[in-house]
PDB file of N, CA and C in Angstrom:
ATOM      1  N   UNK A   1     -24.696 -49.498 -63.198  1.00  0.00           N
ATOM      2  CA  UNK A   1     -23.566 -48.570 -63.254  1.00  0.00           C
ATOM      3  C   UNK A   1     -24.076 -47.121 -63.311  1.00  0.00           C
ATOM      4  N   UNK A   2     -25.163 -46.791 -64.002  1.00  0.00           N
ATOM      5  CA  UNK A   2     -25.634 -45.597 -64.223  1.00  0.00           C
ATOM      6  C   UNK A   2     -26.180 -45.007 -62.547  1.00  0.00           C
ATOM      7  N   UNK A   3     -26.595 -45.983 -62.163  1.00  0.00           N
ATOM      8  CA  UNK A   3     -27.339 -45.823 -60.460  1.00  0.00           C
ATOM      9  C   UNK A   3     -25.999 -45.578 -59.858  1.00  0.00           C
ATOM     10  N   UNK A   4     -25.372 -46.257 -59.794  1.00  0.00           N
ATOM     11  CA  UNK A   4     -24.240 -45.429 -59.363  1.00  0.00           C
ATOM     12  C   UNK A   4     -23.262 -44.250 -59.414  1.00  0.00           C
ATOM     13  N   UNK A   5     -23.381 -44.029 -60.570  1.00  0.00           N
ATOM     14  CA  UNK A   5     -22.458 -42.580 -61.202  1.00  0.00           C
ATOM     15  C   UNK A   5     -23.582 -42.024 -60.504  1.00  0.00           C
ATOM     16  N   UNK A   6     -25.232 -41.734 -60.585  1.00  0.00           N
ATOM     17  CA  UNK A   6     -26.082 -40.726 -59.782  1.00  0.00           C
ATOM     18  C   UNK A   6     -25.706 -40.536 -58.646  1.00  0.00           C
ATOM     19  N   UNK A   7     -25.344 -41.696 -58.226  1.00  0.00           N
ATOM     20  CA  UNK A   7     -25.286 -42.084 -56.268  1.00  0.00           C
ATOM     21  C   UNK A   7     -24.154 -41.140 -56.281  1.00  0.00           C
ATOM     22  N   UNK A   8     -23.138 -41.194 -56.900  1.00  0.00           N
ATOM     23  CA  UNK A   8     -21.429 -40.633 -56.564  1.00  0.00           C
ATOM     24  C   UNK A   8     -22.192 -39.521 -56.565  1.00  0.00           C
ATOM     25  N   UNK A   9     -22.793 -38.660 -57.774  1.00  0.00           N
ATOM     26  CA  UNK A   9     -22.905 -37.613 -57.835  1.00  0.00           C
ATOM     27  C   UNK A   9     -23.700 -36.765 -57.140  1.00  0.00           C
ATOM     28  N   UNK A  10     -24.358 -37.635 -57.060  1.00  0.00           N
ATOM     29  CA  UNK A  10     -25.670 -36.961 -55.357  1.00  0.00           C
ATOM     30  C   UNK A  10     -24.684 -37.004 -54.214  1.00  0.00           C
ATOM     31  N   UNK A  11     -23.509 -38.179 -53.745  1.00  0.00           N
ATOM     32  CA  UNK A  11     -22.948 -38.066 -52.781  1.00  0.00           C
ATOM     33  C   UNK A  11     -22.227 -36.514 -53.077  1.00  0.00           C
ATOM     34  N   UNK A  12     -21.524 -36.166 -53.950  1.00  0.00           N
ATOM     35  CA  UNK A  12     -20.484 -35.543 -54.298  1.00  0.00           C
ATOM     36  C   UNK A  12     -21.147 -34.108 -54.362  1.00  0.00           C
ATOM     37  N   UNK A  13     -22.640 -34.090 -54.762  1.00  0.00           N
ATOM     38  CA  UNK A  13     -23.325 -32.672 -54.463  1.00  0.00           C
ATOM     39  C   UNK A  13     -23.784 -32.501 -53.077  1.00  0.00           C
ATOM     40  N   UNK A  14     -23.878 -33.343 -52.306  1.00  0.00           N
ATOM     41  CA  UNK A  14     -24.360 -32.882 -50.832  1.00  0.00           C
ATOM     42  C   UNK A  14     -23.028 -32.835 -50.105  1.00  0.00           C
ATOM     43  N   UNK A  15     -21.694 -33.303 -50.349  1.00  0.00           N
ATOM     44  CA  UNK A  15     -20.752 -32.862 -49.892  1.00  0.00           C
ATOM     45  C   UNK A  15     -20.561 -31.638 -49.923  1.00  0.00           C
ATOM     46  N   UNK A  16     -20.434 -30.871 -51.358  1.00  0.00           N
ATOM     47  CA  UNK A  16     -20.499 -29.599 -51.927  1.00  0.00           C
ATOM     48  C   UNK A  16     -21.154 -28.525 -50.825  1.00  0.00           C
ATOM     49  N   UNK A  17     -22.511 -29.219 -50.919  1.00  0.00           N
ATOM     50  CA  UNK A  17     -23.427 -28.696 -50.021  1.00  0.00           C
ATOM     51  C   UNK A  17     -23.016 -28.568 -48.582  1.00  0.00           C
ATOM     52  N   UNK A  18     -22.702 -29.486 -48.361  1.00  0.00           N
ATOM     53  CA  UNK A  18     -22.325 -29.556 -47.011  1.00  0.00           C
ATOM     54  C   UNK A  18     -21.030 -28.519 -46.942  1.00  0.00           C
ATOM     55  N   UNK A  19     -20.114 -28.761 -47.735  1.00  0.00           N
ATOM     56  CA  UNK A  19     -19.122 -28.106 -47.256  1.00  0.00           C
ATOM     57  C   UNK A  19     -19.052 -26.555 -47.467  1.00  0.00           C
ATOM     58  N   UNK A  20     -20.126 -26.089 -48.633  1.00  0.00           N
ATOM     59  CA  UNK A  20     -20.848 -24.588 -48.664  1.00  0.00           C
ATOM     60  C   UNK A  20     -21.102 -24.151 -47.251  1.00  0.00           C
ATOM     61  N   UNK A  21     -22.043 -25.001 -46.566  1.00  0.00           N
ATOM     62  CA  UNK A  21     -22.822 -24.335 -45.633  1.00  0.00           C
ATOM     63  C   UNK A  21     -21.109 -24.251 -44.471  1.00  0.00           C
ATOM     64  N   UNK A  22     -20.592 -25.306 -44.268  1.00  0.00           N
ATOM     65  CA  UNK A  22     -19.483 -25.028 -43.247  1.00  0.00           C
ATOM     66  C   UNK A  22     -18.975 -23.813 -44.123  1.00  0.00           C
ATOM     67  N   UNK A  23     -18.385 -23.485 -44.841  1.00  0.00           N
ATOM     68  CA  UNK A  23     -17.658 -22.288 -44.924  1.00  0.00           C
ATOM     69  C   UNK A  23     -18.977 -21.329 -44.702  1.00  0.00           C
ATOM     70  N   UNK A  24     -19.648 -20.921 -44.691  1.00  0.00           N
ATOM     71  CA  UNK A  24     -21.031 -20.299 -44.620  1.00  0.00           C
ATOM     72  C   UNK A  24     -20.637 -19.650 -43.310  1.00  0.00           C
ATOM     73  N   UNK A  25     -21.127 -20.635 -42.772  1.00  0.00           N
ATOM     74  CA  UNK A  25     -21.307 -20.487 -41.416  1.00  0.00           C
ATOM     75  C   UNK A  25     -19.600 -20.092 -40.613  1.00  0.00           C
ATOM     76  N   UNK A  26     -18.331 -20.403 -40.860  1.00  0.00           N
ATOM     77  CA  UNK A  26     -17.184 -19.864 -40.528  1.00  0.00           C
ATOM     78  C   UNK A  26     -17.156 -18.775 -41.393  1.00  0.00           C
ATOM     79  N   UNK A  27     -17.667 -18.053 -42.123  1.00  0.00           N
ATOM     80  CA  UNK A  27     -17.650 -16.701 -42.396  1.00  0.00           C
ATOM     81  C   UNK A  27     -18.583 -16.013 -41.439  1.00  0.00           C
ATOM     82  N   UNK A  28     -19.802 -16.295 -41.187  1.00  0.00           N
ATOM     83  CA  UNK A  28     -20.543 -16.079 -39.864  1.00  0.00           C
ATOM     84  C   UNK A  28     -20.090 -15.907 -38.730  1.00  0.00           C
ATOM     85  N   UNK A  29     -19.070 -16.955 -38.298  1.00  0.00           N
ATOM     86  CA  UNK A  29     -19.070 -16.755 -37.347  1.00  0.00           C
ATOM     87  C   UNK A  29     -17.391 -15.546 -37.365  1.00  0.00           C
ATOM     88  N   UNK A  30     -16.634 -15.690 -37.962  1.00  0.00           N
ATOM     89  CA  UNK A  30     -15.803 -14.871 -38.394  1.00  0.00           C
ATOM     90  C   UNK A  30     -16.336 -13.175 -38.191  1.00  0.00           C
ATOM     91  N   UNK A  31     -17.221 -12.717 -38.818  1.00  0.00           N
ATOM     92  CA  UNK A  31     -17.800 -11.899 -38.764  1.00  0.00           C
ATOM     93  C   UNK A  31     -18.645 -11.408 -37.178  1.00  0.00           C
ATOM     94  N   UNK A  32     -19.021 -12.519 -36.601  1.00  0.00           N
ATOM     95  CA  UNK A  32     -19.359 -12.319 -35.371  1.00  0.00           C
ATOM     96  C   UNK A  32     -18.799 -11.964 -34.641  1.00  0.00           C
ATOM     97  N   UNK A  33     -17.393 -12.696 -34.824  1.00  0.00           N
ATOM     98  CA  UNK A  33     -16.333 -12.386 -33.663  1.00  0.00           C
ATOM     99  C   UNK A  33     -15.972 -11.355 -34.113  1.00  0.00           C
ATOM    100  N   UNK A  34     -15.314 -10.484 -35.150  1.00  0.00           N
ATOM    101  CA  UNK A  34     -15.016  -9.575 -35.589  1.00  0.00           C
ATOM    102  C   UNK A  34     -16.126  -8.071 -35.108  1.00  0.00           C
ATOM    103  N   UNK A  35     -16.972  -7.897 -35.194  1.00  0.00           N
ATOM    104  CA  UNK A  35     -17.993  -7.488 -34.925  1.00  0.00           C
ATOM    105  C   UNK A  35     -17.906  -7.102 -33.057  1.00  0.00           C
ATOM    106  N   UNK A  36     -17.789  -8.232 -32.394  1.00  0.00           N
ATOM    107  CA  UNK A  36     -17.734  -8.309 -31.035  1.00  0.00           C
ATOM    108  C   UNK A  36     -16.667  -7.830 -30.774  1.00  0.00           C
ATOM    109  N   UNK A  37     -15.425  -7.782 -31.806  1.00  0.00           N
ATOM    110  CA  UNK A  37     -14.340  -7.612 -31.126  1.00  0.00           C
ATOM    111  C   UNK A  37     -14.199  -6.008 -31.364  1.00  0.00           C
ATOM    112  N   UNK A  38     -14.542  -5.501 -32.308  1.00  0.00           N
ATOM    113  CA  UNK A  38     -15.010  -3.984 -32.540  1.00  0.00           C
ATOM    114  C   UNK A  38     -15.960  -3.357 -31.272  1.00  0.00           C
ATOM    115  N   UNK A  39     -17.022  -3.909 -31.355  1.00  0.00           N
ATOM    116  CA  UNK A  39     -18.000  -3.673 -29.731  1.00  0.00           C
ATOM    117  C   UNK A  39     -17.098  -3.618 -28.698  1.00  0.00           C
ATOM    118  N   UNK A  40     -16.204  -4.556 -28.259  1.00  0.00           N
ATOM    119  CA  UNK A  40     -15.175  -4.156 -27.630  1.00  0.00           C
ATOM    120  C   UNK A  40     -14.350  -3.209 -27.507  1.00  0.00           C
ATOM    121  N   UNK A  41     -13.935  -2.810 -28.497  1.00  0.00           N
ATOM    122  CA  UNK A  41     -12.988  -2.080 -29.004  1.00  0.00           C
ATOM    123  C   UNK A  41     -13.335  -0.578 -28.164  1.00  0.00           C
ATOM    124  N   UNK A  42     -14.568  -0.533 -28.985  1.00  0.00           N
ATOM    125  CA  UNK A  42     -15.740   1.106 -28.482  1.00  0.00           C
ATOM    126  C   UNK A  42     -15.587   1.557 -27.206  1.00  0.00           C
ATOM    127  N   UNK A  43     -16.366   0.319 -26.540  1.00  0.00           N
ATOM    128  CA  UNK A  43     -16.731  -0.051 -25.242  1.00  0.00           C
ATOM    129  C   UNK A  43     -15.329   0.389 -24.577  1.00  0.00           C
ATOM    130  N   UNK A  44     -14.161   0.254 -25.226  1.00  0.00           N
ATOM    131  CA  UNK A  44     -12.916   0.238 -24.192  1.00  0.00           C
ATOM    132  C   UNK A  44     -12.578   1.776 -23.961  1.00  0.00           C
ATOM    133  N   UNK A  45     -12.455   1.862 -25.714  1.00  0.00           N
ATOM    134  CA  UNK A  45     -12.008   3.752 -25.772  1.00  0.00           C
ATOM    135  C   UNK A  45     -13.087   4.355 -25.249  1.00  0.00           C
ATOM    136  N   UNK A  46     -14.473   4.273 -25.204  1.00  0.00           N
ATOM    137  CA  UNK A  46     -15.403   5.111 -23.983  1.00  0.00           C
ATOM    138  C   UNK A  46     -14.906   5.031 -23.105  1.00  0.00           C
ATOM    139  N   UNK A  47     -14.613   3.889 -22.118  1.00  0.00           N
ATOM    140  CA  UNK A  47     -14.295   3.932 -21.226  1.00  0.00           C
ATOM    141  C   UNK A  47     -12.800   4.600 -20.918  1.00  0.00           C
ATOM    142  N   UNK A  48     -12.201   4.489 -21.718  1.00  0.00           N
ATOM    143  CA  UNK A  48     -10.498   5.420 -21.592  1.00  0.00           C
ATOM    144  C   UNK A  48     -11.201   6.749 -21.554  1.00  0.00           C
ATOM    145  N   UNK A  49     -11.676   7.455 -22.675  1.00  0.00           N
ATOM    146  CA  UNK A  49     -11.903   8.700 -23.189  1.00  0.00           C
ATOM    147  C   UNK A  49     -12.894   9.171 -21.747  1.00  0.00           C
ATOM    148  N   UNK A  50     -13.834   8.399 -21.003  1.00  0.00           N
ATOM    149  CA  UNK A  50     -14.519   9.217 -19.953  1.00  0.00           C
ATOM    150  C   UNK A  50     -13.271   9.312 -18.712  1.00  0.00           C
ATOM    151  N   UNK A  51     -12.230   8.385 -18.420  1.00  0.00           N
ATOM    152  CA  UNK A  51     -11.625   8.214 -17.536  1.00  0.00           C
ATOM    153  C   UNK A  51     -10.437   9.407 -17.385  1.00  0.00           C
ATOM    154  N   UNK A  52     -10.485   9.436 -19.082  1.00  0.00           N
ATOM    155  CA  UNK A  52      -9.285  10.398 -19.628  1.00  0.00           C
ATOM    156  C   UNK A  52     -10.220  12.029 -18.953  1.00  0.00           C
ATOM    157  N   UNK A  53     -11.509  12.290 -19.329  1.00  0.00           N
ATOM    158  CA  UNK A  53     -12.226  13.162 -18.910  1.00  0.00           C
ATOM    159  C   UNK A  53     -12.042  13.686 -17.683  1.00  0.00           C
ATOM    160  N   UNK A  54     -12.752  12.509 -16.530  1.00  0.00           N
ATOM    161  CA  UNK A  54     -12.431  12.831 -15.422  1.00  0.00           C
ATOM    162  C   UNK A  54     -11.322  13.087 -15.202  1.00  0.00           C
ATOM    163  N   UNK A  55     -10.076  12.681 -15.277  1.00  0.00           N
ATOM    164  CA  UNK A  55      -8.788  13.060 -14.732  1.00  0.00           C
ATOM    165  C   UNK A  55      -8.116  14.604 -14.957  1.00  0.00           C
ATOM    166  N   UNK A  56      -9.263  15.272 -16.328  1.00  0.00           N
ATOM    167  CA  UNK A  56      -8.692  15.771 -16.800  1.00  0.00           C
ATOM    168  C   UNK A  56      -9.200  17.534 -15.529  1.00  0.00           C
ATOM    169  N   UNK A  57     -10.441  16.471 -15.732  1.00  0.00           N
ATOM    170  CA  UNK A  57     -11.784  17.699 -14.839  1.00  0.00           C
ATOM    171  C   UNK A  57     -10.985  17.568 -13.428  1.00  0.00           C
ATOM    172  N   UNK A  58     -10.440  16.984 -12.612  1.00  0.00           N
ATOM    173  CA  UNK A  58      -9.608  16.655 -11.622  1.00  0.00           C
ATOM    174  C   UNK A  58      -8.275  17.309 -11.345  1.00  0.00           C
ATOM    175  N   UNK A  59      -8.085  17.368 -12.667  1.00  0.00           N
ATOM    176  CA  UNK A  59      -6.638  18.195 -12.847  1.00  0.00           C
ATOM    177  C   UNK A  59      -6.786  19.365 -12.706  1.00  0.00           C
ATOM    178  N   UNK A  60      -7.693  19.586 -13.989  1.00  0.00           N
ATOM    179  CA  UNK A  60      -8.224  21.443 -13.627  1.00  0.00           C
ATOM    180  C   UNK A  60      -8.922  21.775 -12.205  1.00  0.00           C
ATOM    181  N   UNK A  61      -9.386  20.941 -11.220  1.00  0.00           N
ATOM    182  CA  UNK A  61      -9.947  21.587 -10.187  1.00  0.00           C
ATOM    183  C   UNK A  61      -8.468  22.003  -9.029  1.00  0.00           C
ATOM    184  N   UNK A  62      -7.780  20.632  -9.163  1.00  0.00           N
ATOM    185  CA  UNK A  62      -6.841  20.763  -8.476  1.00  0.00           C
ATOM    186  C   UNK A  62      -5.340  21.671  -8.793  1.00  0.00           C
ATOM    187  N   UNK A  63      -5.818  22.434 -10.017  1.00  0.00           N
ATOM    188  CA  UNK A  63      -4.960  23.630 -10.182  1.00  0.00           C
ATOM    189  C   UNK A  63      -5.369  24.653  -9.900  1.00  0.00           C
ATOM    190  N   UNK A  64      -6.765  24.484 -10.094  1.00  0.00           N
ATOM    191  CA  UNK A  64      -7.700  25.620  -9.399  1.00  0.00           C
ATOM    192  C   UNK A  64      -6.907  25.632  -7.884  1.00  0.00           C
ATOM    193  N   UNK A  65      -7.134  24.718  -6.861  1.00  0.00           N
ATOM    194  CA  UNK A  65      -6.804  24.715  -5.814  1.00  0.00           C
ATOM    195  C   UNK A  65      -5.454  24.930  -5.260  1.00  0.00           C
ATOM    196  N   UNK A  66      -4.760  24.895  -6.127  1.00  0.00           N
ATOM    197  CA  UNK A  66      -3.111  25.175  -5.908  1.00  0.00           C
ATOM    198  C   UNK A  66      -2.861  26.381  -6.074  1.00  0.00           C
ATOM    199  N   UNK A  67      -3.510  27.343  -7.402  1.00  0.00           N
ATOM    200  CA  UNK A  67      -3.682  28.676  -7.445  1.00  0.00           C
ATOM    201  C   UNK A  67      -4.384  29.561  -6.259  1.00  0.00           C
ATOM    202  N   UNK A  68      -5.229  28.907  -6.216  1.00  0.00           N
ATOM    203  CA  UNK A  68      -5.775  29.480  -5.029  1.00  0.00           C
ATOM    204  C   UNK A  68      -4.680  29.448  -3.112  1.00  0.00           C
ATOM    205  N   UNK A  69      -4.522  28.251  -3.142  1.00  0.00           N
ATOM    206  CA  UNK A  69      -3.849  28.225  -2.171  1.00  0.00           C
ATOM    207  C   UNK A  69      -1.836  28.877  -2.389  1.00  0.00           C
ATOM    208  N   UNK A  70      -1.715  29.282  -3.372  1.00  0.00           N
ATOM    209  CA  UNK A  70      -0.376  30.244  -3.446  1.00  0.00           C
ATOM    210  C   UNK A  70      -1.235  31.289  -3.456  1.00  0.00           C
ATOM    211  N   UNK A  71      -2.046  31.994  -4.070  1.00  0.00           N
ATOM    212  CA  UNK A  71      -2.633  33.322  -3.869  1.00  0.00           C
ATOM    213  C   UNK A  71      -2.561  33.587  -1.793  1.00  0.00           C
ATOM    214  N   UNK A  72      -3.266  32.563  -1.435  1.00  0.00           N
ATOM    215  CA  UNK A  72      -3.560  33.025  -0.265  1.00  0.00           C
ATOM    216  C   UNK A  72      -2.146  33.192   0.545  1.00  0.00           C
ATOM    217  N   UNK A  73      -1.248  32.212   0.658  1.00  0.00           N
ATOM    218  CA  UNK A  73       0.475  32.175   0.959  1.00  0.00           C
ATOM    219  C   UNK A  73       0.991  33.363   0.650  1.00  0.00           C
ATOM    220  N   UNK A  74       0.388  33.525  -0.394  1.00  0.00           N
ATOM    221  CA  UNK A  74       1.175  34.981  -1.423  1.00  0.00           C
ATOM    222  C   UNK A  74       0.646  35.754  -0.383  1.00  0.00           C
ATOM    223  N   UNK A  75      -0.274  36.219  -0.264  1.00  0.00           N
ATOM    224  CA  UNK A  75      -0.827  37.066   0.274  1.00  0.00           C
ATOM    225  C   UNK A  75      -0.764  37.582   2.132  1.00  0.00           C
ATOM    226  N   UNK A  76      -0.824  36.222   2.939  1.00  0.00           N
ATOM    227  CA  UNK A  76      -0.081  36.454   4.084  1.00  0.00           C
ATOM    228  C   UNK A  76       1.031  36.342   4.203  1.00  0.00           C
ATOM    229  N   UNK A  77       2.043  36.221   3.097  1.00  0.00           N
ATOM    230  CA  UNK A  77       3.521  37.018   3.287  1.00  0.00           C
ATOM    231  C   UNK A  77       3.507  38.144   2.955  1.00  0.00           C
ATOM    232  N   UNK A  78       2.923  38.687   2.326  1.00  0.00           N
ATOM    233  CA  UNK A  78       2.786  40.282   1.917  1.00  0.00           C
ATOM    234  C   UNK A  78       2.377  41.068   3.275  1.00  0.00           C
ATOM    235  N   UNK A  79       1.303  40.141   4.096  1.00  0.00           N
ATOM    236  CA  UNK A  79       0.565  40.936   5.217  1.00  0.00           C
ATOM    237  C   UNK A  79       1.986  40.768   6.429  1.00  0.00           C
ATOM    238  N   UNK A  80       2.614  39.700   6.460  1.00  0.00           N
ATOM    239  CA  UNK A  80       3.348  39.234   7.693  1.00  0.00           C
ATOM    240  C   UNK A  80       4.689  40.441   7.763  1.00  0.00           C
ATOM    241  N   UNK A  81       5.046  40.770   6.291  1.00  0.00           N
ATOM    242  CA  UNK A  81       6.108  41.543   5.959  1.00  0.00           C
ATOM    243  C   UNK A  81       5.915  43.255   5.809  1.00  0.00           C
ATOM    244  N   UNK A  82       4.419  43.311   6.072  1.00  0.00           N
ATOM    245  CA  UNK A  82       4.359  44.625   6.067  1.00  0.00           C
ATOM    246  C   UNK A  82       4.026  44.896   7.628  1.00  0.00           C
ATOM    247  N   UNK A  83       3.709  43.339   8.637  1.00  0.00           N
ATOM    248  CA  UNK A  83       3.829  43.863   9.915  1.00  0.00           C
ATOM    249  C   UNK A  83       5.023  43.818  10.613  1.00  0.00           C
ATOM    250  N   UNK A  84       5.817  43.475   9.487  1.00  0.00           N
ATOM    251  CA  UNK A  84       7.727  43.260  10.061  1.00  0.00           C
ATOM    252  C   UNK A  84       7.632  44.537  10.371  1.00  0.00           C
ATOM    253  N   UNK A  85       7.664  44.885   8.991  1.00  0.00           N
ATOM    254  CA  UNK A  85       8.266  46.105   8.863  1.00  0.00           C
ATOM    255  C   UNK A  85       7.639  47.147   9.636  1.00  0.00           C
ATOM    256  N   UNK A  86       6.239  47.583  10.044  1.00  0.00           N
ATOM    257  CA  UNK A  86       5.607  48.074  11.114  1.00  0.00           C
ATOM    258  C   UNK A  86       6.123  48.009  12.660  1.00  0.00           C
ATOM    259  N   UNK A  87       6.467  46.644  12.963  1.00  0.00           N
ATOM    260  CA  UNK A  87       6.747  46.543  14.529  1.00  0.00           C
ATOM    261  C   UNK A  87       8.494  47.075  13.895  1.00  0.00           C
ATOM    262  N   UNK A  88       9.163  47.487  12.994  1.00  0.00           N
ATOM    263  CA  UNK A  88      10.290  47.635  13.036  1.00  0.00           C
ATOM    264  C   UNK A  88      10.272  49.547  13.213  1.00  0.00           C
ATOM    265  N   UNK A  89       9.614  49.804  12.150  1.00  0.00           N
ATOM    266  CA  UNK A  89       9.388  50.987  12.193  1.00  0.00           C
ATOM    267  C   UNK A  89       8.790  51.510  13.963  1.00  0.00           C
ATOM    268  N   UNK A  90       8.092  50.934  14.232  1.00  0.00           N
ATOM    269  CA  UNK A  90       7.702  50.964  16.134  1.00  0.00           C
ATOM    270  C   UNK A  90       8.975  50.854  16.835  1.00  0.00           C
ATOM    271  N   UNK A  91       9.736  49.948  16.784  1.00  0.00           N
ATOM    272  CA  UNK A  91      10.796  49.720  17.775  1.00  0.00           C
ATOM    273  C   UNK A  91      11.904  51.452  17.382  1.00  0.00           C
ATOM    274  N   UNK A  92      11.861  50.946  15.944  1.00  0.00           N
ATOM    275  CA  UNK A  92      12.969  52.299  15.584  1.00  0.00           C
ATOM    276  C   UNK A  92      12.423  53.832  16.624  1.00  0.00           C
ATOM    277  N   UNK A  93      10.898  54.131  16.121  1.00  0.00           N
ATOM    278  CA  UNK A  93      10.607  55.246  16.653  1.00  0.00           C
ATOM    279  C   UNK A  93      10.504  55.287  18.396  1.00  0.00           C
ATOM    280  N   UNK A  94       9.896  53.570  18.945  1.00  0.00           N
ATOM    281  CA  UNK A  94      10.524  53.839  20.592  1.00  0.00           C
ATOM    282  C   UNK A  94      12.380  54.291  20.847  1.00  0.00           C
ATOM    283  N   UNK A  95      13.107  53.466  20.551  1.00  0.00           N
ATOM    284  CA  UNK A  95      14.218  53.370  20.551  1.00  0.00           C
ATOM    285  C   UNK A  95      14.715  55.503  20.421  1.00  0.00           C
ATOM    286  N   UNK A  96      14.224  55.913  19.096  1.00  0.00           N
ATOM    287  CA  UNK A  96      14.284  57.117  19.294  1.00  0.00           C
ATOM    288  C   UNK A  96      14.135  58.158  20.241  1.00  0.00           C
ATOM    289  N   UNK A  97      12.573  57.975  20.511  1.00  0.00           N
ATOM    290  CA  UNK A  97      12.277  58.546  21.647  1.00  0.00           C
ATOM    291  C   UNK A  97      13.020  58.701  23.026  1.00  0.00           C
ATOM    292  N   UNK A  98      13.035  56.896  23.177  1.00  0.00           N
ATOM    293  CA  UNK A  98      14.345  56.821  24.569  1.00  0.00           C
ATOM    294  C   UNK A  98      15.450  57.562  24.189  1.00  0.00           C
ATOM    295  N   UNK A  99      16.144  58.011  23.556  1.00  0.00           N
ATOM    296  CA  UNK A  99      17.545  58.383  23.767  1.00  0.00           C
ATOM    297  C   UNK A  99      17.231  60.640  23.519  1.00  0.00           C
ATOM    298  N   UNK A 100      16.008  60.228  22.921  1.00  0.00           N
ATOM    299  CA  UNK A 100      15.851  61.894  23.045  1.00  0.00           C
ATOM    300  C   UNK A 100      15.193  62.285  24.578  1.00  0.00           C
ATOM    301  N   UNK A 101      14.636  61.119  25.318  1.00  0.00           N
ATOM    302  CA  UNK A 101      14.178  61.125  26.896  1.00  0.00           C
ATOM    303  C   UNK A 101      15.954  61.608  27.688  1.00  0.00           C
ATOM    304  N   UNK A 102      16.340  60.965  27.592  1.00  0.00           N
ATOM    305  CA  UNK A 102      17.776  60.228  28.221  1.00  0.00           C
ATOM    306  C   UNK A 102      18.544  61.649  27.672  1.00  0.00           C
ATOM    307  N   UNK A 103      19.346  62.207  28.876  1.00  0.00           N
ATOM    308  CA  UNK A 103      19.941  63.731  29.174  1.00  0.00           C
ATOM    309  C   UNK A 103      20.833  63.287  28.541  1.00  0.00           C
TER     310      UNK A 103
END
């Protein structure tokens, strides 16, 4: 009887044992995944935060380029309207002339 209460109790400590190391090891691996899933995490917002970058560097060039291209618009309407007004001022002063020609 005594060999036996040992036996239970050796069974009943390597269960222990056994079932230590399983939770052991599901905290391990708990932690692993957790861990990986953070590495992930990083890995993602770098990748947003450079994407976010570029778009941003993209944006500013292409306002650059919109400024630039109204400057220049701007600018040959200013030139187109001051040759209105030139060939108008021309016609006015031919137009003059003819009728001071004309008896």
């Amino acid at each position: 009887e005594r060999l036996e209460v040992e036996r239970r109790m050796a069974t009943k400590r390597e269960e222990e044992r056994v079932e230590a190391e399983r939770r052991t090891a599901a905290l391990l691996a708990e932690e692993i995944l957790r861990e990986e899933a953070e590495k992930q995490s990083r890995d993602e917002q770098e990748r947003l935060d450079k994407e976010l970058a570029e778009c941003q560097a993209k944006r500013e060039r292409l306002e650059q380029e919109l400024a630039a291209e109204q400057a220049r618009v701007e600018s040959e309407r200013l030139v187109r309207e001051r040759c209105e007004e030139a060939a108008r001022r021309e016609l006015a002063q031919q137009e003059q002339q003819r009728r001071q020609q004309q008896p």
